[in-house]
PDB file of N, CA and C in Angstrom:
ATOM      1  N   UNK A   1     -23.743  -0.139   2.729  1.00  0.00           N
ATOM      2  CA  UNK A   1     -23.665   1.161   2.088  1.00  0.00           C
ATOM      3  C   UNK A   1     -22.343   1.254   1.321  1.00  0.00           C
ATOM      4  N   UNK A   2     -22.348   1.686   0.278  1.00  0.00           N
ATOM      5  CA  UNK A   2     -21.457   1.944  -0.830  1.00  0.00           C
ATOM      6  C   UNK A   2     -20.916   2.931  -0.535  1.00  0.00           C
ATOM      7  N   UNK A   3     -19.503   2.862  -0.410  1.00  0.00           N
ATOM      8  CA  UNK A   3     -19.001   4.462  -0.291  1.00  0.00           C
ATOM      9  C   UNK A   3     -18.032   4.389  -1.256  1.00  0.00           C
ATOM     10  N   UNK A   4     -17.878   5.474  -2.145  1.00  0.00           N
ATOM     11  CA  UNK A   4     -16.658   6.558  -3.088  1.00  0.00           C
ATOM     12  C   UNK A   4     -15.413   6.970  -2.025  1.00  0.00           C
ATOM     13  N   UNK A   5     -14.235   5.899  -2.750  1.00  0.00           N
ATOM     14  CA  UNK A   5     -12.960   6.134  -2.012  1.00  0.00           C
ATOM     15  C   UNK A   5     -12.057   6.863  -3.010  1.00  0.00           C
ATOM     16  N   UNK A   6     -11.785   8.272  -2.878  1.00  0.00           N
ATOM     17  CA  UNK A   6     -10.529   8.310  -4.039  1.00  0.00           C
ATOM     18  C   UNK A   6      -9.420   7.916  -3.624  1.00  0.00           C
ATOM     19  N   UNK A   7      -8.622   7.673  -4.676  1.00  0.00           N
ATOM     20  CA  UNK A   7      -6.904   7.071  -4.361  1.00  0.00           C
ATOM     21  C   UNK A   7      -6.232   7.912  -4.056  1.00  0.00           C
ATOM     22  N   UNK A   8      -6.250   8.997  -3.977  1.00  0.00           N
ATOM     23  CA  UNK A   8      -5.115  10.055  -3.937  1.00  0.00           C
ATOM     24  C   UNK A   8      -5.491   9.753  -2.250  1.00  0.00           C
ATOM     25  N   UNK A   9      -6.725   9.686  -1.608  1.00  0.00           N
ATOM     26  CA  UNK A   9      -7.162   9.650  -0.184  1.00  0.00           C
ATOM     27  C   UNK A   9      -6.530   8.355   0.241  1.00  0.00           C
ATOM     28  N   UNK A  10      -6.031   7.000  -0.660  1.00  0.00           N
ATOM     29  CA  UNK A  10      -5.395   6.234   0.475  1.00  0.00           C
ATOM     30  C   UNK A  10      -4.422   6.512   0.550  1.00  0.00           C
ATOM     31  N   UNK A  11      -3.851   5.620   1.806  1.00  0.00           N
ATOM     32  CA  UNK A  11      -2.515   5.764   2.289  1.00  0.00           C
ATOM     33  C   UNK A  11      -1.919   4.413   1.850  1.00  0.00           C
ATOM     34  N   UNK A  12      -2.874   3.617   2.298  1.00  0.00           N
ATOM     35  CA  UNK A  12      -2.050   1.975   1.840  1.00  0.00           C
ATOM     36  C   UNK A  12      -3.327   0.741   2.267  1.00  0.00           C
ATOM     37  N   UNK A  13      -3.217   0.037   1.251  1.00  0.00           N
ATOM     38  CA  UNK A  13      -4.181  -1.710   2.072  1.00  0.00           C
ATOM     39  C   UNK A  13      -3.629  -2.212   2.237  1.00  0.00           C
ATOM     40  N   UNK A  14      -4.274  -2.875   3.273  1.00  0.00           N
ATOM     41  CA  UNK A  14      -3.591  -3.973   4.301  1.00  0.00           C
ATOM     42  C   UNK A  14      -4.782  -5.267   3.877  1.00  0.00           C
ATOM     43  N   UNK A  15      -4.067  -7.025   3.606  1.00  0.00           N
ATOM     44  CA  UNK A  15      -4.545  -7.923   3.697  1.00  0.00           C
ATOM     45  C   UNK A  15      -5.020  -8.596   5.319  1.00  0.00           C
ATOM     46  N   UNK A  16      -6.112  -8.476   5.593  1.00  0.00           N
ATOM     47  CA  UNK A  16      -6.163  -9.367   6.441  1.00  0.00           C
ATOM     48  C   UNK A  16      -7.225 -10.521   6.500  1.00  0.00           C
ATOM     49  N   UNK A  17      -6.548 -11.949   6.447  1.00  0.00           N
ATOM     50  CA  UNK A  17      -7.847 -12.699   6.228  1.00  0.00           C
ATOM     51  C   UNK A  17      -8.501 -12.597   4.707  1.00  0.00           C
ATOM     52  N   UNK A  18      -9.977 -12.868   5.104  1.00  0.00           N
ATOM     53  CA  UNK A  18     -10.833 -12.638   3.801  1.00  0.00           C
ATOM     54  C   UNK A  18     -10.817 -11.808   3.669  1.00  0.00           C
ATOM     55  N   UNK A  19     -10.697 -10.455   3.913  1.00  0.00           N
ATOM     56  CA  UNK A  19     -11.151  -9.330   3.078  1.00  0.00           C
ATOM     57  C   UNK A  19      -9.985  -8.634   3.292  1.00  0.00           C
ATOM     58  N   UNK A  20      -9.694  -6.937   2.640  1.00  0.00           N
ATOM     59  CA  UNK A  20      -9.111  -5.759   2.489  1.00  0.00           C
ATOM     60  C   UNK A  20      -9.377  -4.874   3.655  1.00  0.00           C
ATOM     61  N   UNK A  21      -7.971  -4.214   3.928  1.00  0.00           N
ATOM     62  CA  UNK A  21      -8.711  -2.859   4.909  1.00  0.00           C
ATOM     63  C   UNK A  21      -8.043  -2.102   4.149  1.00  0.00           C
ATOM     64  N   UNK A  22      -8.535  -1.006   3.774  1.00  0.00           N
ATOM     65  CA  UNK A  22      -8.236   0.500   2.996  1.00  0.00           C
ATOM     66  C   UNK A  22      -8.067   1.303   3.925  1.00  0.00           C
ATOM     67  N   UNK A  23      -6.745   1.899   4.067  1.00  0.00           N
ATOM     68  CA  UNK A  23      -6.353   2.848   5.299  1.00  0.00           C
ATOM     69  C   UNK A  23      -6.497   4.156   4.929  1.00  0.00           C
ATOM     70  N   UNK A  24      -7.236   4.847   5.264  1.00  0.00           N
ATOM     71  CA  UNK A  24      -7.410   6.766   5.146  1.00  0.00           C
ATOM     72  C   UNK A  24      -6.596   7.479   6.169  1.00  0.00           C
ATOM     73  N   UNK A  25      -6.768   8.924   5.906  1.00  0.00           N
ATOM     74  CA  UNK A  25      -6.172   9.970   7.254  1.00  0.00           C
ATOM     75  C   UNK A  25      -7.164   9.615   8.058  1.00  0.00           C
ATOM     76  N   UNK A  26      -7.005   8.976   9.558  1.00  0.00           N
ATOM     77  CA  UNK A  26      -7.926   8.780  10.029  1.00  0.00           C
ATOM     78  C   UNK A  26      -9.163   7.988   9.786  1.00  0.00           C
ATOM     79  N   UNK A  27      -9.278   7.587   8.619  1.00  0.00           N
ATOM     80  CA  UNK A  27     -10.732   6.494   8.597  1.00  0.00           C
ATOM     81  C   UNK A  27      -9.428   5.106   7.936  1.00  0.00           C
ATOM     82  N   UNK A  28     -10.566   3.921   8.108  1.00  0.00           N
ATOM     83  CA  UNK A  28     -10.378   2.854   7.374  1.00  0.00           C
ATOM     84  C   UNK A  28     -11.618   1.875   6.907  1.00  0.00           C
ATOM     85  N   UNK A  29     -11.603   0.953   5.753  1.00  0.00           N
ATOM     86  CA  UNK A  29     -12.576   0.518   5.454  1.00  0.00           C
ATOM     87  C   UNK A  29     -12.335  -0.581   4.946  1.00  0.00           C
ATOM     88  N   UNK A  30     -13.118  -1.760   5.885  1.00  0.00           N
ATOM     89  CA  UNK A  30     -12.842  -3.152   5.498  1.00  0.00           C
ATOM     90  C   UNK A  30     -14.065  -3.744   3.838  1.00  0.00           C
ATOM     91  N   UNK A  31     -13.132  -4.220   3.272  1.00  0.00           N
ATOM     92  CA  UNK A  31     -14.139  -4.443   1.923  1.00  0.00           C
ATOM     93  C   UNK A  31     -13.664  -5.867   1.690  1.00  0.00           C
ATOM     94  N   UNK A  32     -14.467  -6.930   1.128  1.00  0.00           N
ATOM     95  CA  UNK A  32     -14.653  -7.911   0.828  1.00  0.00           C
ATOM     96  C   UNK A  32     -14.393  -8.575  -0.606  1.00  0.00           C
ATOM     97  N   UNK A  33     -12.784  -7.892  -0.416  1.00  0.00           N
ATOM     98  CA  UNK A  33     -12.328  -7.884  -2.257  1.00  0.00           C
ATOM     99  C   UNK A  33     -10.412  -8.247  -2.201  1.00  0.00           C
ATOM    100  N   UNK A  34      -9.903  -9.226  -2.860  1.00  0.00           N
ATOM    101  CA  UNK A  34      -8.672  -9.472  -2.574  1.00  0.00           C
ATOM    102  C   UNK A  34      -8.126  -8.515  -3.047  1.00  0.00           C
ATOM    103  N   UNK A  35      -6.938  -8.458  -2.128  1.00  0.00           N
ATOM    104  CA  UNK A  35      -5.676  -7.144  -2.625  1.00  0.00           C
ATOM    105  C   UNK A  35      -5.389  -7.486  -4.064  1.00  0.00           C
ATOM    106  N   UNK A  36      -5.437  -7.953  -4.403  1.00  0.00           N
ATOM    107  CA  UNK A  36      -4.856  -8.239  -6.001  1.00  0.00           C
ATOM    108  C   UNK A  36      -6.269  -7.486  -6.849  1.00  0.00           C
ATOM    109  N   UNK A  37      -7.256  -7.855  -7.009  1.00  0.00           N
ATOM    110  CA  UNK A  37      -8.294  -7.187  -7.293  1.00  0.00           C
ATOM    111  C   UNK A  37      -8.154  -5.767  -6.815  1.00  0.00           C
ATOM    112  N   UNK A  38      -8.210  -5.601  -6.329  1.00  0.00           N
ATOM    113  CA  UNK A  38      -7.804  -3.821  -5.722  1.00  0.00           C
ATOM    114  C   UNK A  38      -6.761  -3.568  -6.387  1.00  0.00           C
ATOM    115  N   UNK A  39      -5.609  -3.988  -6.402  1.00  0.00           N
ATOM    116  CA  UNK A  39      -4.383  -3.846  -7.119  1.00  0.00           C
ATOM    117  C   UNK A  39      -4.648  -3.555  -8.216  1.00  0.00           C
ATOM    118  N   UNK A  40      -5.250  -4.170  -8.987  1.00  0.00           N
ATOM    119  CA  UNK A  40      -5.509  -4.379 -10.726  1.00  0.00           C
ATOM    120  C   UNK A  40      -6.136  -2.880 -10.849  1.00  0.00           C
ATOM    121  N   UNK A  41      -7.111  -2.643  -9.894  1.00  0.00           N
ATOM    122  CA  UNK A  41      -7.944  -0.953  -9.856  1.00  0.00           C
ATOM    123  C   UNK A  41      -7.002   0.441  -9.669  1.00  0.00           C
ATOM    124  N   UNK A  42      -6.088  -0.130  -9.132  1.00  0.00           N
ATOM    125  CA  UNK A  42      -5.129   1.126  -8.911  1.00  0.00           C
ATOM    126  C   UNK A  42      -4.307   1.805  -9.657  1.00  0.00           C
ATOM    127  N   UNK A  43      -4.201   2.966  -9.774  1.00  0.00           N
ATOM    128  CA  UNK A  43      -3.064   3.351 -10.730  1.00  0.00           C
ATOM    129  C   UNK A  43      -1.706   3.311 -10.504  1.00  0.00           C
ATOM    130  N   UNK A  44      -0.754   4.228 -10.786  1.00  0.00           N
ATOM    131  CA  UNK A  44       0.865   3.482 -10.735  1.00  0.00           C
ATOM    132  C   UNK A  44       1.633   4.549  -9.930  1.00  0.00           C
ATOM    133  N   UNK A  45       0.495   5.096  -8.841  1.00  0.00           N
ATOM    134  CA  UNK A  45       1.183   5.831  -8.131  1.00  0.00           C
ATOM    135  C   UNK A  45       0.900   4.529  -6.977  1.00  0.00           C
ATOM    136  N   UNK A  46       0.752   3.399  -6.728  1.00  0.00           N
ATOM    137  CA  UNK A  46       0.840   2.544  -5.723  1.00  0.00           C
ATOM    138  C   UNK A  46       1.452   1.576  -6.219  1.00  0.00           C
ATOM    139  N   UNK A  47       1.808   0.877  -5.274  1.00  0.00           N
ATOM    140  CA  UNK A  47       3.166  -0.282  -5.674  1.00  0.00           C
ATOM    141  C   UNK A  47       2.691  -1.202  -4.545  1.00  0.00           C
ATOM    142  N   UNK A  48       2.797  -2.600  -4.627  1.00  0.00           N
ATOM    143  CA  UNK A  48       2.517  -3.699  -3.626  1.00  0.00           C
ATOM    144  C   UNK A  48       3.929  -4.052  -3.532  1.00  0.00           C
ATOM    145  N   UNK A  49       3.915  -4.139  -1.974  1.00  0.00           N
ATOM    146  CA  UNK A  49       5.108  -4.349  -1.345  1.00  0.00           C
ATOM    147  C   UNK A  49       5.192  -5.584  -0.863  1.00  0.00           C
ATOM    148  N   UNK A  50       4.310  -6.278  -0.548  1.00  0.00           N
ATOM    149  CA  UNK A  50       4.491  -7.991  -0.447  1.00  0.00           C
ATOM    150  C   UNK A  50       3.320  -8.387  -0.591  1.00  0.00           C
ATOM    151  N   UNK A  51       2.609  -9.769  -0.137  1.00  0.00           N
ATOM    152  CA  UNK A  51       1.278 -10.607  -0.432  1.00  0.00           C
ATOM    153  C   UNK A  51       0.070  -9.449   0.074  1.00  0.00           C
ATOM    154  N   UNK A  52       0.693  -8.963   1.195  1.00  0.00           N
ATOM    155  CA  UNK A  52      -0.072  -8.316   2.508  1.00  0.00           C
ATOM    156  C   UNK A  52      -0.896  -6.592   2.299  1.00  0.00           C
ATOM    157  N   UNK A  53       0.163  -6.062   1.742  1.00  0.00           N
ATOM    158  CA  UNK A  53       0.216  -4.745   1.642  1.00  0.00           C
ATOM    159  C   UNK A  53       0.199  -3.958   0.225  1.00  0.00           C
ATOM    160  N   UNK A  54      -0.236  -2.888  -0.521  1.00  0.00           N
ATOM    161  CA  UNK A  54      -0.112  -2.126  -1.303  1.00  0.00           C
ATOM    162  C   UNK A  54      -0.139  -0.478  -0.401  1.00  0.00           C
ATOM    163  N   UNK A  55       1.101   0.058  -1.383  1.00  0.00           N
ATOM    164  CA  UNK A  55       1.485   1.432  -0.513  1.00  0.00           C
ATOM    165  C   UNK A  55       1.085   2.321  -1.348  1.00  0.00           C
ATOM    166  N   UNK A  56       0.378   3.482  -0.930  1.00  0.00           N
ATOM    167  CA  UNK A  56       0.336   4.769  -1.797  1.00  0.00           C
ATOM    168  C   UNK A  56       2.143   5.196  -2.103  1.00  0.00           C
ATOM    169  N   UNK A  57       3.002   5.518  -3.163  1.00  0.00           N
ATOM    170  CA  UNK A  57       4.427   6.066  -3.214  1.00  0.00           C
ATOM    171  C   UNK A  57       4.553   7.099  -2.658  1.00  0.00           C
ATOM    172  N   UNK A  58       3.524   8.263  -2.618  1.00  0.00           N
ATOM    173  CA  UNK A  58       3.387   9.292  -2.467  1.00  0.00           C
ATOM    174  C   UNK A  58       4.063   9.361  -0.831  1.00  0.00           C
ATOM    175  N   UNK A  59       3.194   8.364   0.037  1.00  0.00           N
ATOM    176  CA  UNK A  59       3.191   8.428   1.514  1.00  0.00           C
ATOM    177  C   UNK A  59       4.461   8.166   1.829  1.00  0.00           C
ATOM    178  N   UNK A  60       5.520   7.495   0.841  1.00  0.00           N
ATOM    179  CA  UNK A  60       6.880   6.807   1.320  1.00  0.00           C
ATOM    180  C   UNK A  60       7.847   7.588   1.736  1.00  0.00           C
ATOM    181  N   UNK A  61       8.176   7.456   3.016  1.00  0.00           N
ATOM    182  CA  UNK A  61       9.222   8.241   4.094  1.00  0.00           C
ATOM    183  C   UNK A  61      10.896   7.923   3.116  1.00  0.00           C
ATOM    184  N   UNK A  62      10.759   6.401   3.283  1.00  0.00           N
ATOM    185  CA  UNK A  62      11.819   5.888   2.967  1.00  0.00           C
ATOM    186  C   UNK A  62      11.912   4.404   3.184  1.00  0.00           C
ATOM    187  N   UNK A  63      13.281   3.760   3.108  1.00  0.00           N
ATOM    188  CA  UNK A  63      13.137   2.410   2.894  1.00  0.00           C
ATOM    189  C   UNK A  63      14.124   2.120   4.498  1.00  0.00           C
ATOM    190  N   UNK A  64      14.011   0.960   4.990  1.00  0.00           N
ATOM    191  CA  UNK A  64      15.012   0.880   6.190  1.00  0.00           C
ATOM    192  C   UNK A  64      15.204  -0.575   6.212  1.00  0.00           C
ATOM    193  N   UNK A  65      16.043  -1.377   5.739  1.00  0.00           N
ATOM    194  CA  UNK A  65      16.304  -2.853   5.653  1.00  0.00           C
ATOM    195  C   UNK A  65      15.383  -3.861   4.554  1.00  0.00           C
ATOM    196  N   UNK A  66      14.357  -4.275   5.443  1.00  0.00           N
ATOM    197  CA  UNK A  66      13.385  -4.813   4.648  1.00  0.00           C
ATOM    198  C   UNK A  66      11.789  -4.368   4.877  1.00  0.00           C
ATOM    199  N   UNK A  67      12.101  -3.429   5.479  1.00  0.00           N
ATOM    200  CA  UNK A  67      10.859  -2.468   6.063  1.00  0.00           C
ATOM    201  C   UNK A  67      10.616  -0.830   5.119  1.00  0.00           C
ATOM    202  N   UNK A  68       9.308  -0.734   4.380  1.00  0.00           N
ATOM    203  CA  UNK A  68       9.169   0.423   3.559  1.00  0.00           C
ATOM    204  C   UNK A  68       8.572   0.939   5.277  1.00  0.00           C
ATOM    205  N   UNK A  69       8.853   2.603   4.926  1.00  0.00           N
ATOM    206  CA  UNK A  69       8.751   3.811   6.360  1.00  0.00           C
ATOM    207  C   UNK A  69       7.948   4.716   5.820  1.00  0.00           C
ATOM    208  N   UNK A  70       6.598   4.713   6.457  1.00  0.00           N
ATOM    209  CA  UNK A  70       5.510   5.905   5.759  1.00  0.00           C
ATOM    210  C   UNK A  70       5.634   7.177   6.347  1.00  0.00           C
ATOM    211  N   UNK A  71       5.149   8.063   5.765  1.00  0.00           N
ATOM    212  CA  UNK A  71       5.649   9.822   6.157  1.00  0.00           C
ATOM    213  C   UNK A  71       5.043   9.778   7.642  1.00  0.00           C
ATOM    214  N   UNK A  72       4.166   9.034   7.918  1.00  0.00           N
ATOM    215  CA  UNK A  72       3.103   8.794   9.691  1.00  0.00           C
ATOM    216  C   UNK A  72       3.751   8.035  10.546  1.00  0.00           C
ATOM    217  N   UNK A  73       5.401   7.249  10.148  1.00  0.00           N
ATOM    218  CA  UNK A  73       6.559   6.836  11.214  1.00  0.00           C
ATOM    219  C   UNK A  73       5.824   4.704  10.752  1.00  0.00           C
ATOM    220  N   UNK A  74       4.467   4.703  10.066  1.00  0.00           N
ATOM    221  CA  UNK A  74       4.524   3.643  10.257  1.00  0.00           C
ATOM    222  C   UNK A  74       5.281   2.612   9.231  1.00  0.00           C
ATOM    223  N   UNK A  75       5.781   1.829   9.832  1.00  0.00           N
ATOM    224  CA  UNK A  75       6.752   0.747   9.414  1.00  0.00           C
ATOM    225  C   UNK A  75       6.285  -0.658   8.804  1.00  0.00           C
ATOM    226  N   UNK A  76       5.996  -0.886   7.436  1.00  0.00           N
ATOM    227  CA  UNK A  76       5.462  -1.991   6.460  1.00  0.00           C
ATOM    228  C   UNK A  76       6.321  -3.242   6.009  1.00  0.00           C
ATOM    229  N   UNK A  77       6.321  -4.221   6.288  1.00  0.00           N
ATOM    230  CA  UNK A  77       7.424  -5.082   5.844  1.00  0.00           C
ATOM    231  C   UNK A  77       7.108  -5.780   4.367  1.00  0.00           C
ATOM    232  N   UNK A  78       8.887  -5.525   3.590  1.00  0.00           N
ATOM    233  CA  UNK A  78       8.667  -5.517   2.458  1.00  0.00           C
ATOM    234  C   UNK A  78       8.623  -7.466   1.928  1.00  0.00           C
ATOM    235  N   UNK A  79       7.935  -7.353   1.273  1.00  0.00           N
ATOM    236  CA  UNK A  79       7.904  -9.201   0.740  1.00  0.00           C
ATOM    237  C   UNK A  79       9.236  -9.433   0.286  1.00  0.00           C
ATOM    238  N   UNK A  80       9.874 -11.007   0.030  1.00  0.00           N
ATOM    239  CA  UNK A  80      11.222 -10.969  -0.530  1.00  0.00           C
ATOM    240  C   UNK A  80      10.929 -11.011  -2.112  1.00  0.00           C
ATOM    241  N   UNK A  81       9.865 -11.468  -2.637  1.00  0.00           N
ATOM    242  CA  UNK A  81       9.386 -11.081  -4.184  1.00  0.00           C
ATOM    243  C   UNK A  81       9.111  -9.990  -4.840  1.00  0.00           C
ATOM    244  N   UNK A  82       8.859  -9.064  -3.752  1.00  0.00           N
ATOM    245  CA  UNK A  82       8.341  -7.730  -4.245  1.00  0.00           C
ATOM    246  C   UNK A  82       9.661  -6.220  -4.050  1.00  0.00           C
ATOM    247  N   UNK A  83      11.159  -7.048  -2.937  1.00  0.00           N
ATOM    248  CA  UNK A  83      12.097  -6.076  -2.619  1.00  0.00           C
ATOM    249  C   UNK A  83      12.423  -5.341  -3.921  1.00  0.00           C
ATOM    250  N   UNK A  84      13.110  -5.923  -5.283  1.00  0.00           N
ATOM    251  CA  UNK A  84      13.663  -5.312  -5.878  1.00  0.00           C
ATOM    252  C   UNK A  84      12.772  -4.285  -6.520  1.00  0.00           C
ATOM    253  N   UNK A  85      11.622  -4.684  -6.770  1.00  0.00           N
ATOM    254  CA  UNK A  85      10.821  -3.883  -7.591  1.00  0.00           C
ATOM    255  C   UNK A  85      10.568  -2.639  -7.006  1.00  0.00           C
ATOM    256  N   UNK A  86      10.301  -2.931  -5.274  1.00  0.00           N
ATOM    257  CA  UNK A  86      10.303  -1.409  -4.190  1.00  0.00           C
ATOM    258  C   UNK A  86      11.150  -0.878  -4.795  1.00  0.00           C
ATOM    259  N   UNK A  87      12.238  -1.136  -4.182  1.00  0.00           N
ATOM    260  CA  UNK A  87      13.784  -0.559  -4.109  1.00  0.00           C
ATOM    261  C   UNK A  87      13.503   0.256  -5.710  1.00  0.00           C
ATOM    262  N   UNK A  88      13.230  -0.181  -6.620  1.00  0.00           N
ATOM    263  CA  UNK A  88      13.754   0.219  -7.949  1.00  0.00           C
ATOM    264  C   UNK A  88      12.455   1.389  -8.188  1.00  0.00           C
ATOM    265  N   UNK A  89      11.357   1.437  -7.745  1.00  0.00           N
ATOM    266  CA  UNK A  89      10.356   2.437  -7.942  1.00  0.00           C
ATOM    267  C   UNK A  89      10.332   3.447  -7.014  1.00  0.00           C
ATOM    268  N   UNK A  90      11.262   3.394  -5.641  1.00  0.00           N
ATOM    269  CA  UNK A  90      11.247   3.996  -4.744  1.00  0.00           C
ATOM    270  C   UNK A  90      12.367   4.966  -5.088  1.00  0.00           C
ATOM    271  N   UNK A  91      13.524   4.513  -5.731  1.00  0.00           N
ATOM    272  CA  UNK A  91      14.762   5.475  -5.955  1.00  0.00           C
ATOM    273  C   UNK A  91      14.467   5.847  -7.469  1.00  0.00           C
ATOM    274  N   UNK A  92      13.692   5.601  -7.996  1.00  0.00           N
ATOM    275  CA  UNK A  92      13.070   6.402  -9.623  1.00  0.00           C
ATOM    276  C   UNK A  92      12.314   7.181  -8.777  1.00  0.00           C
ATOM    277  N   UNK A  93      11.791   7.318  -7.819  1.00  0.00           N
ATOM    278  CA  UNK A  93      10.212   8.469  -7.823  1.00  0.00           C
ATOM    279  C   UNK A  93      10.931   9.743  -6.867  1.00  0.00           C
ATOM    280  N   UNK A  94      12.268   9.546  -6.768  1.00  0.00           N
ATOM    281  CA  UNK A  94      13.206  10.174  -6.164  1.00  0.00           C
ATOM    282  C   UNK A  94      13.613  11.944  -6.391  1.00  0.00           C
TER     283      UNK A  94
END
């Protein structure tokens, strides 16, 4: 079954394995599509934070070492390819 996800509704994907999990308030949904492909679909209120992860900006608490901090306390670790670009979209959306 096909389901309609809006973006403003994620919070962040997570890579695991072969497929995507799309994290909601409370729901999540594993899909059979690489983060990069998802990536390419998203608009530029999300930012990929390493191989693993793409973050909604919106959700971002803050930054703490090499760990992005979501407004829900959870803690994302940032890639070393992807730090500066965080860092630099995180203190622009400021």
């Amino acid at each position: 079954m096909k389901k309609k996800i809006l973006q403003n509704e994620i919070l962040y994907i997570e890579r695991q394995q072969t497929k995507s999990i799309i994290f909601l308030k409370g729901k999540e949904y594993g899909v059979y599509e690489t983060i990069t492909a998802l990536a390419e679909r998203l608009t530029t209120d999300f930012i990929r934070i390493s191989q693993s992860y793409i973050v909604n900006k919106a959700i971002i608490a803050g930054i703490e070492g090499n760990s992005v901090i979501l407004k829900n306390g959870l803690e994302l670790p940032i890639g070393r390819t992807y730090r500066k670009t965080v860092l630099e979209a995180y203190y622009q959306n400021k």
